[in-house]
N, C-alpha and C. Protein backbone atom coordinates (compact mmCIF):
# COMPACT_ATOMS: atom_id res chain seq x y z
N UNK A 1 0.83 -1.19 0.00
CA UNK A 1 0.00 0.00 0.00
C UNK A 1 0.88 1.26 0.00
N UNK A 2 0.46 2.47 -0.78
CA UNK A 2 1.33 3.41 -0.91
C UNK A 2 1.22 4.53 0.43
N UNK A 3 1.69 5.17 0.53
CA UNK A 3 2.13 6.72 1.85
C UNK A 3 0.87 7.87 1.93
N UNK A 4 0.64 8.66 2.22
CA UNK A 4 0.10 9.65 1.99
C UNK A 4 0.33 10.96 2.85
N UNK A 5 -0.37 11.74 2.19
CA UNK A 5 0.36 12.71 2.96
C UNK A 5 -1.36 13.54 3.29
N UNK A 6 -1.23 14.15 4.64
CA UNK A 6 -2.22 15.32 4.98
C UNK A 6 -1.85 16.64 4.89
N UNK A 7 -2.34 17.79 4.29
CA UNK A 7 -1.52 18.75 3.98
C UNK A 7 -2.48 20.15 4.43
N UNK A 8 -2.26 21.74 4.13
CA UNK A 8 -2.55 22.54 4.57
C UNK A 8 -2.24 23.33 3.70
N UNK A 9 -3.05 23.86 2.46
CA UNK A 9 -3.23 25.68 1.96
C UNK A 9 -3.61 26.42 2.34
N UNK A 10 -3.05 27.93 1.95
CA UNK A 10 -3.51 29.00 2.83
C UNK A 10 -3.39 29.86 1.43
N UNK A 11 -3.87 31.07 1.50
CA UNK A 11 -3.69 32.24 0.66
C UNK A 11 -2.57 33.12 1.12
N UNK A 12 -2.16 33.38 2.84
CA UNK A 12 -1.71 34.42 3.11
C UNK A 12 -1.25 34.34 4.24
N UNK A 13 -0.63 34.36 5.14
CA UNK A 13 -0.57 34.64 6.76
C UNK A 13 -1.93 34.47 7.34
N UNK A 14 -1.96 33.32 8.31
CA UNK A 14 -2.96 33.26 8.85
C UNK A 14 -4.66 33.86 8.06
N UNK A 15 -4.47 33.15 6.97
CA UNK A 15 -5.57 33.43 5.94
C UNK A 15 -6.71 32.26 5.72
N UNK A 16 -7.25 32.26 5.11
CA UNK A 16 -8.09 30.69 4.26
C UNK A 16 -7.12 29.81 4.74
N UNK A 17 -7.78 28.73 5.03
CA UNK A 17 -7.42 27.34 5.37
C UNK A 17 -8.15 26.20 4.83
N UNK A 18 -7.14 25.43 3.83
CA UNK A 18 -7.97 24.19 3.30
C UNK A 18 -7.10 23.19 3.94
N UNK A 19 -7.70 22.21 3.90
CA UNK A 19 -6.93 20.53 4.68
C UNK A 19 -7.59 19.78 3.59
N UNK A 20 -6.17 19.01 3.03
CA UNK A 20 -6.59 18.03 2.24
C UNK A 20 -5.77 16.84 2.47
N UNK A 21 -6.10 16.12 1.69
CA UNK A 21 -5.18 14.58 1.45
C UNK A 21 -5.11 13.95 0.29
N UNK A 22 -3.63 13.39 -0.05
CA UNK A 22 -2.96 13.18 -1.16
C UNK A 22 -2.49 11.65 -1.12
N UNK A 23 -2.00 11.25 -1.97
CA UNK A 23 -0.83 10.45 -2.42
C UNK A 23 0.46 10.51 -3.30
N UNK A 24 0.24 11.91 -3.18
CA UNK A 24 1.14 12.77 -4.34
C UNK A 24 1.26 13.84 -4.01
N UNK A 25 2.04 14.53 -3.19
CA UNK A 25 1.80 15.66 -2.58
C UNK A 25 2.44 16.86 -3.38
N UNK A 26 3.53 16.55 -3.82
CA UNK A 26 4.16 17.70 -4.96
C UNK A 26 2.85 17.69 -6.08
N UNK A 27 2.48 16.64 -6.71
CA UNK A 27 1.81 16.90 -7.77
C UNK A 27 0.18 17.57 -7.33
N UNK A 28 -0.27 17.21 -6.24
CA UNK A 28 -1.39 18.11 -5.91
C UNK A 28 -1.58 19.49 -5.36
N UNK A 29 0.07 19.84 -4.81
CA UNK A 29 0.08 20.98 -4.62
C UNK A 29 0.32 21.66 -5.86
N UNK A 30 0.69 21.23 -6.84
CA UNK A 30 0.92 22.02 -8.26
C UNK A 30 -0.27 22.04 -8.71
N UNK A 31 -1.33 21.61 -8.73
CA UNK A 31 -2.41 21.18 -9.31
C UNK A 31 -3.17 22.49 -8.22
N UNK A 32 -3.58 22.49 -7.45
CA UNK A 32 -3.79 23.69 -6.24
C UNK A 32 -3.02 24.85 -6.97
N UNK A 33 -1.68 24.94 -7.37
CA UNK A 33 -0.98 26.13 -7.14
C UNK A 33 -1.81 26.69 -8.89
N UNK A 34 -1.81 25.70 -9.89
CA UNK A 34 -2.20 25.77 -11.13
C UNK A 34 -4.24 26.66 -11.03
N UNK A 35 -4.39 25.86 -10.23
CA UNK A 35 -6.39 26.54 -10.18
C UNK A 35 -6.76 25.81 -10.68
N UNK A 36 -6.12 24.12 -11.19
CA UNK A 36 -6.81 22.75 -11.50
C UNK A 36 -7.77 22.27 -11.17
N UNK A 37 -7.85 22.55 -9.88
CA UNK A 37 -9.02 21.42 -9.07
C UNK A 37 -9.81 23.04 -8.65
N UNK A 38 -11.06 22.86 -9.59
CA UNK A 38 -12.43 23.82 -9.27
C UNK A 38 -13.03 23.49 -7.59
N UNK A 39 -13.56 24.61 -7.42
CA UNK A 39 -13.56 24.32 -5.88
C UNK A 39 -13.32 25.42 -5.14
N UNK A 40 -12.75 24.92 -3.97
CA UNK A 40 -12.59 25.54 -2.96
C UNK A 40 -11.18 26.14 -2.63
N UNK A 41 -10.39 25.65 -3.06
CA UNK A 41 -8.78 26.04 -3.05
C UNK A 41 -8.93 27.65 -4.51
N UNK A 42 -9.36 27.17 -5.47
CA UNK A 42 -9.35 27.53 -6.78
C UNK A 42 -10.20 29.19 -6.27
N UNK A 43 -11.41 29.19 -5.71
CA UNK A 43 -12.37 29.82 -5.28
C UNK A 43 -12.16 31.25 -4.17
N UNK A 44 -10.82 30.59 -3.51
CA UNK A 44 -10.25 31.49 -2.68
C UNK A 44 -8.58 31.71 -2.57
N UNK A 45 -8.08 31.48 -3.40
CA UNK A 45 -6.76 31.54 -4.14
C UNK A 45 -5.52 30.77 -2.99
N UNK A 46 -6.03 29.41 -2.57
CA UNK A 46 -5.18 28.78 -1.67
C UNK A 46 -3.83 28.40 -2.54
N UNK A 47 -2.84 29.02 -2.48
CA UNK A 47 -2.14 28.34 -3.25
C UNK A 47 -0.55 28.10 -2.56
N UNK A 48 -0.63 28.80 -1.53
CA UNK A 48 0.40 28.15 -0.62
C UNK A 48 0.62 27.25 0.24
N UNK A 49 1.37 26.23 0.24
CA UNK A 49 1.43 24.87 1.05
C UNK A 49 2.48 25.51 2.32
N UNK A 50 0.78 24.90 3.29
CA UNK A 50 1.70 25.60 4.67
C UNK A 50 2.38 24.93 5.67
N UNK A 51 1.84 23.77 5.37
CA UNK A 51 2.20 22.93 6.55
C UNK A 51 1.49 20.95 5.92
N UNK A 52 2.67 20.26 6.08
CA UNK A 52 2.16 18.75 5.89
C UNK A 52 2.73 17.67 6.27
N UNK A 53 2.14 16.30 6.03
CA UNK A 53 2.74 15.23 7.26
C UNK A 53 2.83 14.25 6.25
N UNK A 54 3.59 13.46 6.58
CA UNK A 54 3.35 12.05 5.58
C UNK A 54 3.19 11.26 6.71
N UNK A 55 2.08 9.96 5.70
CA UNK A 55 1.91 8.95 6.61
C UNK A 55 2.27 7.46 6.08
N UNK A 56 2.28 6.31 6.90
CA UNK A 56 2.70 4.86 6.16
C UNK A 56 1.82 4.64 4.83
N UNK A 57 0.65 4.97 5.28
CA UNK A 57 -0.46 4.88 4.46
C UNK A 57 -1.80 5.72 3.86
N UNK A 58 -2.43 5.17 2.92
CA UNK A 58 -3.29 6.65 2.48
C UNK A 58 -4.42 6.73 3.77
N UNK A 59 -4.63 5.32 4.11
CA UNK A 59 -5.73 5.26 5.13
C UNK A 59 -5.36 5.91 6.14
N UNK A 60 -4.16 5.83 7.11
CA UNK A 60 -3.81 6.44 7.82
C UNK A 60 -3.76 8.08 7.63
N UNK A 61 -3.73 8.60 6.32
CA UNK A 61 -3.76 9.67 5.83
C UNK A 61 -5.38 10.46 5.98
N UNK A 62 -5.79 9.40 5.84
CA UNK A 62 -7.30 9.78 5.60
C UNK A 62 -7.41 10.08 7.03
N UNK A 63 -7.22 9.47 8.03
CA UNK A 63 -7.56 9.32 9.50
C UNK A 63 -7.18 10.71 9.75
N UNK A 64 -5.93 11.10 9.49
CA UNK A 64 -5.85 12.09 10.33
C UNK A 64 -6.04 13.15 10.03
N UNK A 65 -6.51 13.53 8.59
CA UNK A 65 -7.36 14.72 7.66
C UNK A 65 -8.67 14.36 8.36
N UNK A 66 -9.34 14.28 8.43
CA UNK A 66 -10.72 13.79 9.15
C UNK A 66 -10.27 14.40 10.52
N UNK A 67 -9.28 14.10 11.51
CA UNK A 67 -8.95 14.38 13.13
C UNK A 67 -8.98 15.94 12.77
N UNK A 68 -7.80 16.40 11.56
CA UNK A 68 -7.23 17.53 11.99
C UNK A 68 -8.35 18.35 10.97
N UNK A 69 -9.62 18.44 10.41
CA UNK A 69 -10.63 18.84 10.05
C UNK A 69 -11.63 19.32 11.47
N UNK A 70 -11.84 18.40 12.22
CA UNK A 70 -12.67 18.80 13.29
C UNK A 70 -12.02 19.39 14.70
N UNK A 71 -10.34 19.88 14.64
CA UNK A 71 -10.00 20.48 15.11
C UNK A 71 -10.23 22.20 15.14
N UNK A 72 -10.14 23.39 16.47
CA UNK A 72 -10.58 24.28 16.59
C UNK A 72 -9.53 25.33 15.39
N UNK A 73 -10.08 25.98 14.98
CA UNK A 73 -9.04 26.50 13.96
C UNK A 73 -8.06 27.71 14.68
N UNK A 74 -7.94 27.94 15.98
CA UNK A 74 -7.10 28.16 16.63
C UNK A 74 -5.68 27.03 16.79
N UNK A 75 -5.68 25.76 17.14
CA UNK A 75 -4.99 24.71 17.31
C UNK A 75 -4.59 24.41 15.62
N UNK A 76 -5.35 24.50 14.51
CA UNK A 76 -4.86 23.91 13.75
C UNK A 76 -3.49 25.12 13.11
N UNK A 77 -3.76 26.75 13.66
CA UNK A 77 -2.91 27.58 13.39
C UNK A 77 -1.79 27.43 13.92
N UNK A 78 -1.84 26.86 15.70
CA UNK A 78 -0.95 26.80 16.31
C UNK A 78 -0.10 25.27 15.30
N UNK A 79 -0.41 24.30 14.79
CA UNK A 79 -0.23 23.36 14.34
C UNK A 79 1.19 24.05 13.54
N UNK A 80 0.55 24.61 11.97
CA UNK A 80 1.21 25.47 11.04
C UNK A 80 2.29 26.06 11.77
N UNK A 81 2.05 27.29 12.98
CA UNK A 81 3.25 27.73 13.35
C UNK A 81 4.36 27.26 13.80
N UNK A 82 4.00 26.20 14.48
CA UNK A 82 5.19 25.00 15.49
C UNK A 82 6.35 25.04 14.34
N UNK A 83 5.78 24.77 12.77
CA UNK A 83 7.03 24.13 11.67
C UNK A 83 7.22 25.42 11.11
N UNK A 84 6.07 26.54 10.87
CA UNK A 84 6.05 27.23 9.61
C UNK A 84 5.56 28.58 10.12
N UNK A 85 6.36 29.48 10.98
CA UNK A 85 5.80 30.42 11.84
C UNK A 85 5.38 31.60 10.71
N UNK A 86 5.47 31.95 9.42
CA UNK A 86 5.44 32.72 8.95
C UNK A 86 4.98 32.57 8.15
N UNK A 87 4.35 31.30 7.70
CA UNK A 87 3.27 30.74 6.91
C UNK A 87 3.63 30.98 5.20
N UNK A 88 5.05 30.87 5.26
CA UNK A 88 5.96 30.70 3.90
C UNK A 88 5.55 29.62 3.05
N UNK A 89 5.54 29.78 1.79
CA UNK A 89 5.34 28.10 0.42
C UNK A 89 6.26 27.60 0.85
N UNK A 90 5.40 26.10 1.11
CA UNK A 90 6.48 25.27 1.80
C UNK A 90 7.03 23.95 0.11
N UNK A 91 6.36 24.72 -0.99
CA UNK A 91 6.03 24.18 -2.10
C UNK A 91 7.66 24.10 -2.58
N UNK A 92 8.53 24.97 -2.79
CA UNK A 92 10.22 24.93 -2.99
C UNK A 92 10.93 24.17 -2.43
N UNK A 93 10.46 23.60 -1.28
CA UNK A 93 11.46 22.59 -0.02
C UNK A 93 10.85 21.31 -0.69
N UNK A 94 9.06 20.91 -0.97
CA UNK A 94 8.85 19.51 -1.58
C UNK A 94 9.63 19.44 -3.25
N UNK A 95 9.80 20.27 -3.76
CA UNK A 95 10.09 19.81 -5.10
C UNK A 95 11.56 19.77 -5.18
N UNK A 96 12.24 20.51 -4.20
CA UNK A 96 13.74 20.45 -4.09
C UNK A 96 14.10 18.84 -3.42
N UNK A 97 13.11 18.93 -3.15
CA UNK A 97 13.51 17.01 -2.48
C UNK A 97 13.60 16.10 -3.28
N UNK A 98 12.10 16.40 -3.87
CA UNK A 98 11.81 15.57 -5.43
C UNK A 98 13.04 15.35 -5.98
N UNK A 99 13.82 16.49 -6.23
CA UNK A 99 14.86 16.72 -7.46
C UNK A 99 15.74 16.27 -7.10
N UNK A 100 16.21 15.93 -5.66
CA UNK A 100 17.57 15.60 -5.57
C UNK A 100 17.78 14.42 -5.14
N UNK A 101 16.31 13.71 -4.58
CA UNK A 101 16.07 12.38 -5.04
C UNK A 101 16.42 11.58 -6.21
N UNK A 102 15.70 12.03 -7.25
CA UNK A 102 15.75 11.87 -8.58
C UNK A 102 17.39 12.08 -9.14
N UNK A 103 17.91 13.09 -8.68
CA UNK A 103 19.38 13.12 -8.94
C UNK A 103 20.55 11.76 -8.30
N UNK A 104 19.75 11.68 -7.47
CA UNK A 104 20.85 10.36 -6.45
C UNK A 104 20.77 9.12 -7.07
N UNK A 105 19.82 8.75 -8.07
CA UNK A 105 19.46 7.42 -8.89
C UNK A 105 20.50 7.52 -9.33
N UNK A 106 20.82 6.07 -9.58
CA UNK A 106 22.12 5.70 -10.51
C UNK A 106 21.37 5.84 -11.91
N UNK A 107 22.31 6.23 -12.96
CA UNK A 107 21.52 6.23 -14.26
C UNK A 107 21.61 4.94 -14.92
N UNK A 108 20.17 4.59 -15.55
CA UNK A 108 20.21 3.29 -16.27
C UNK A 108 20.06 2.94 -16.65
């Protein structure tokens, strides 16, 4: 079974807040950052990734998008700040990973 990840857009500093869940987290935040997915991200210009978790699994992923949904949106801010006090795109740090992943393969 594959990983997943639970994640967090914002528009701005302590702005709009969407919580979603992935199995692809670079490619859905591009898809978010693009205005791909009509909706609610698209609707209120979420396009910064503020804060996210990976998990073993998507189910487990699911679990805790569901927990951290019915959390007070005070706690879920405090959440964001603990990693991301300034509520910076955290979108340059996932794709720089991507890349240097991808760079460490032996070629073949």
């Amino acid at each position: 079974m594959n990983g997943g990840f639970v994640y967090i857009m914002s528009n701005q500093y302590r702005g709009t807040i969407y919580i979603g869940v992935t199995s692809d987290l670079v490619r859905r935040v591009w898809q978010h950052k693009e205005k791909l997915i009509k909706g609610f991200t698209k609707k209120y210009h979420l396009t910064r990734l503020v804060w996210f978790e990976s998990h073993d699994s998507i189910i487990s992923a699911i679990e805790a998008e569901k927990k951290l949904k019915n959390i007070y949106r005070s706690k879920k801010i405090a959440l964001i700040e603990k990693i991301n006090p300034l509520w910076h795109d955290m979108y340059p740090e996932i794709t720089e990973e991507r890349s240097c992943a991808a760079a460490l393969q032996p070629a073949g």
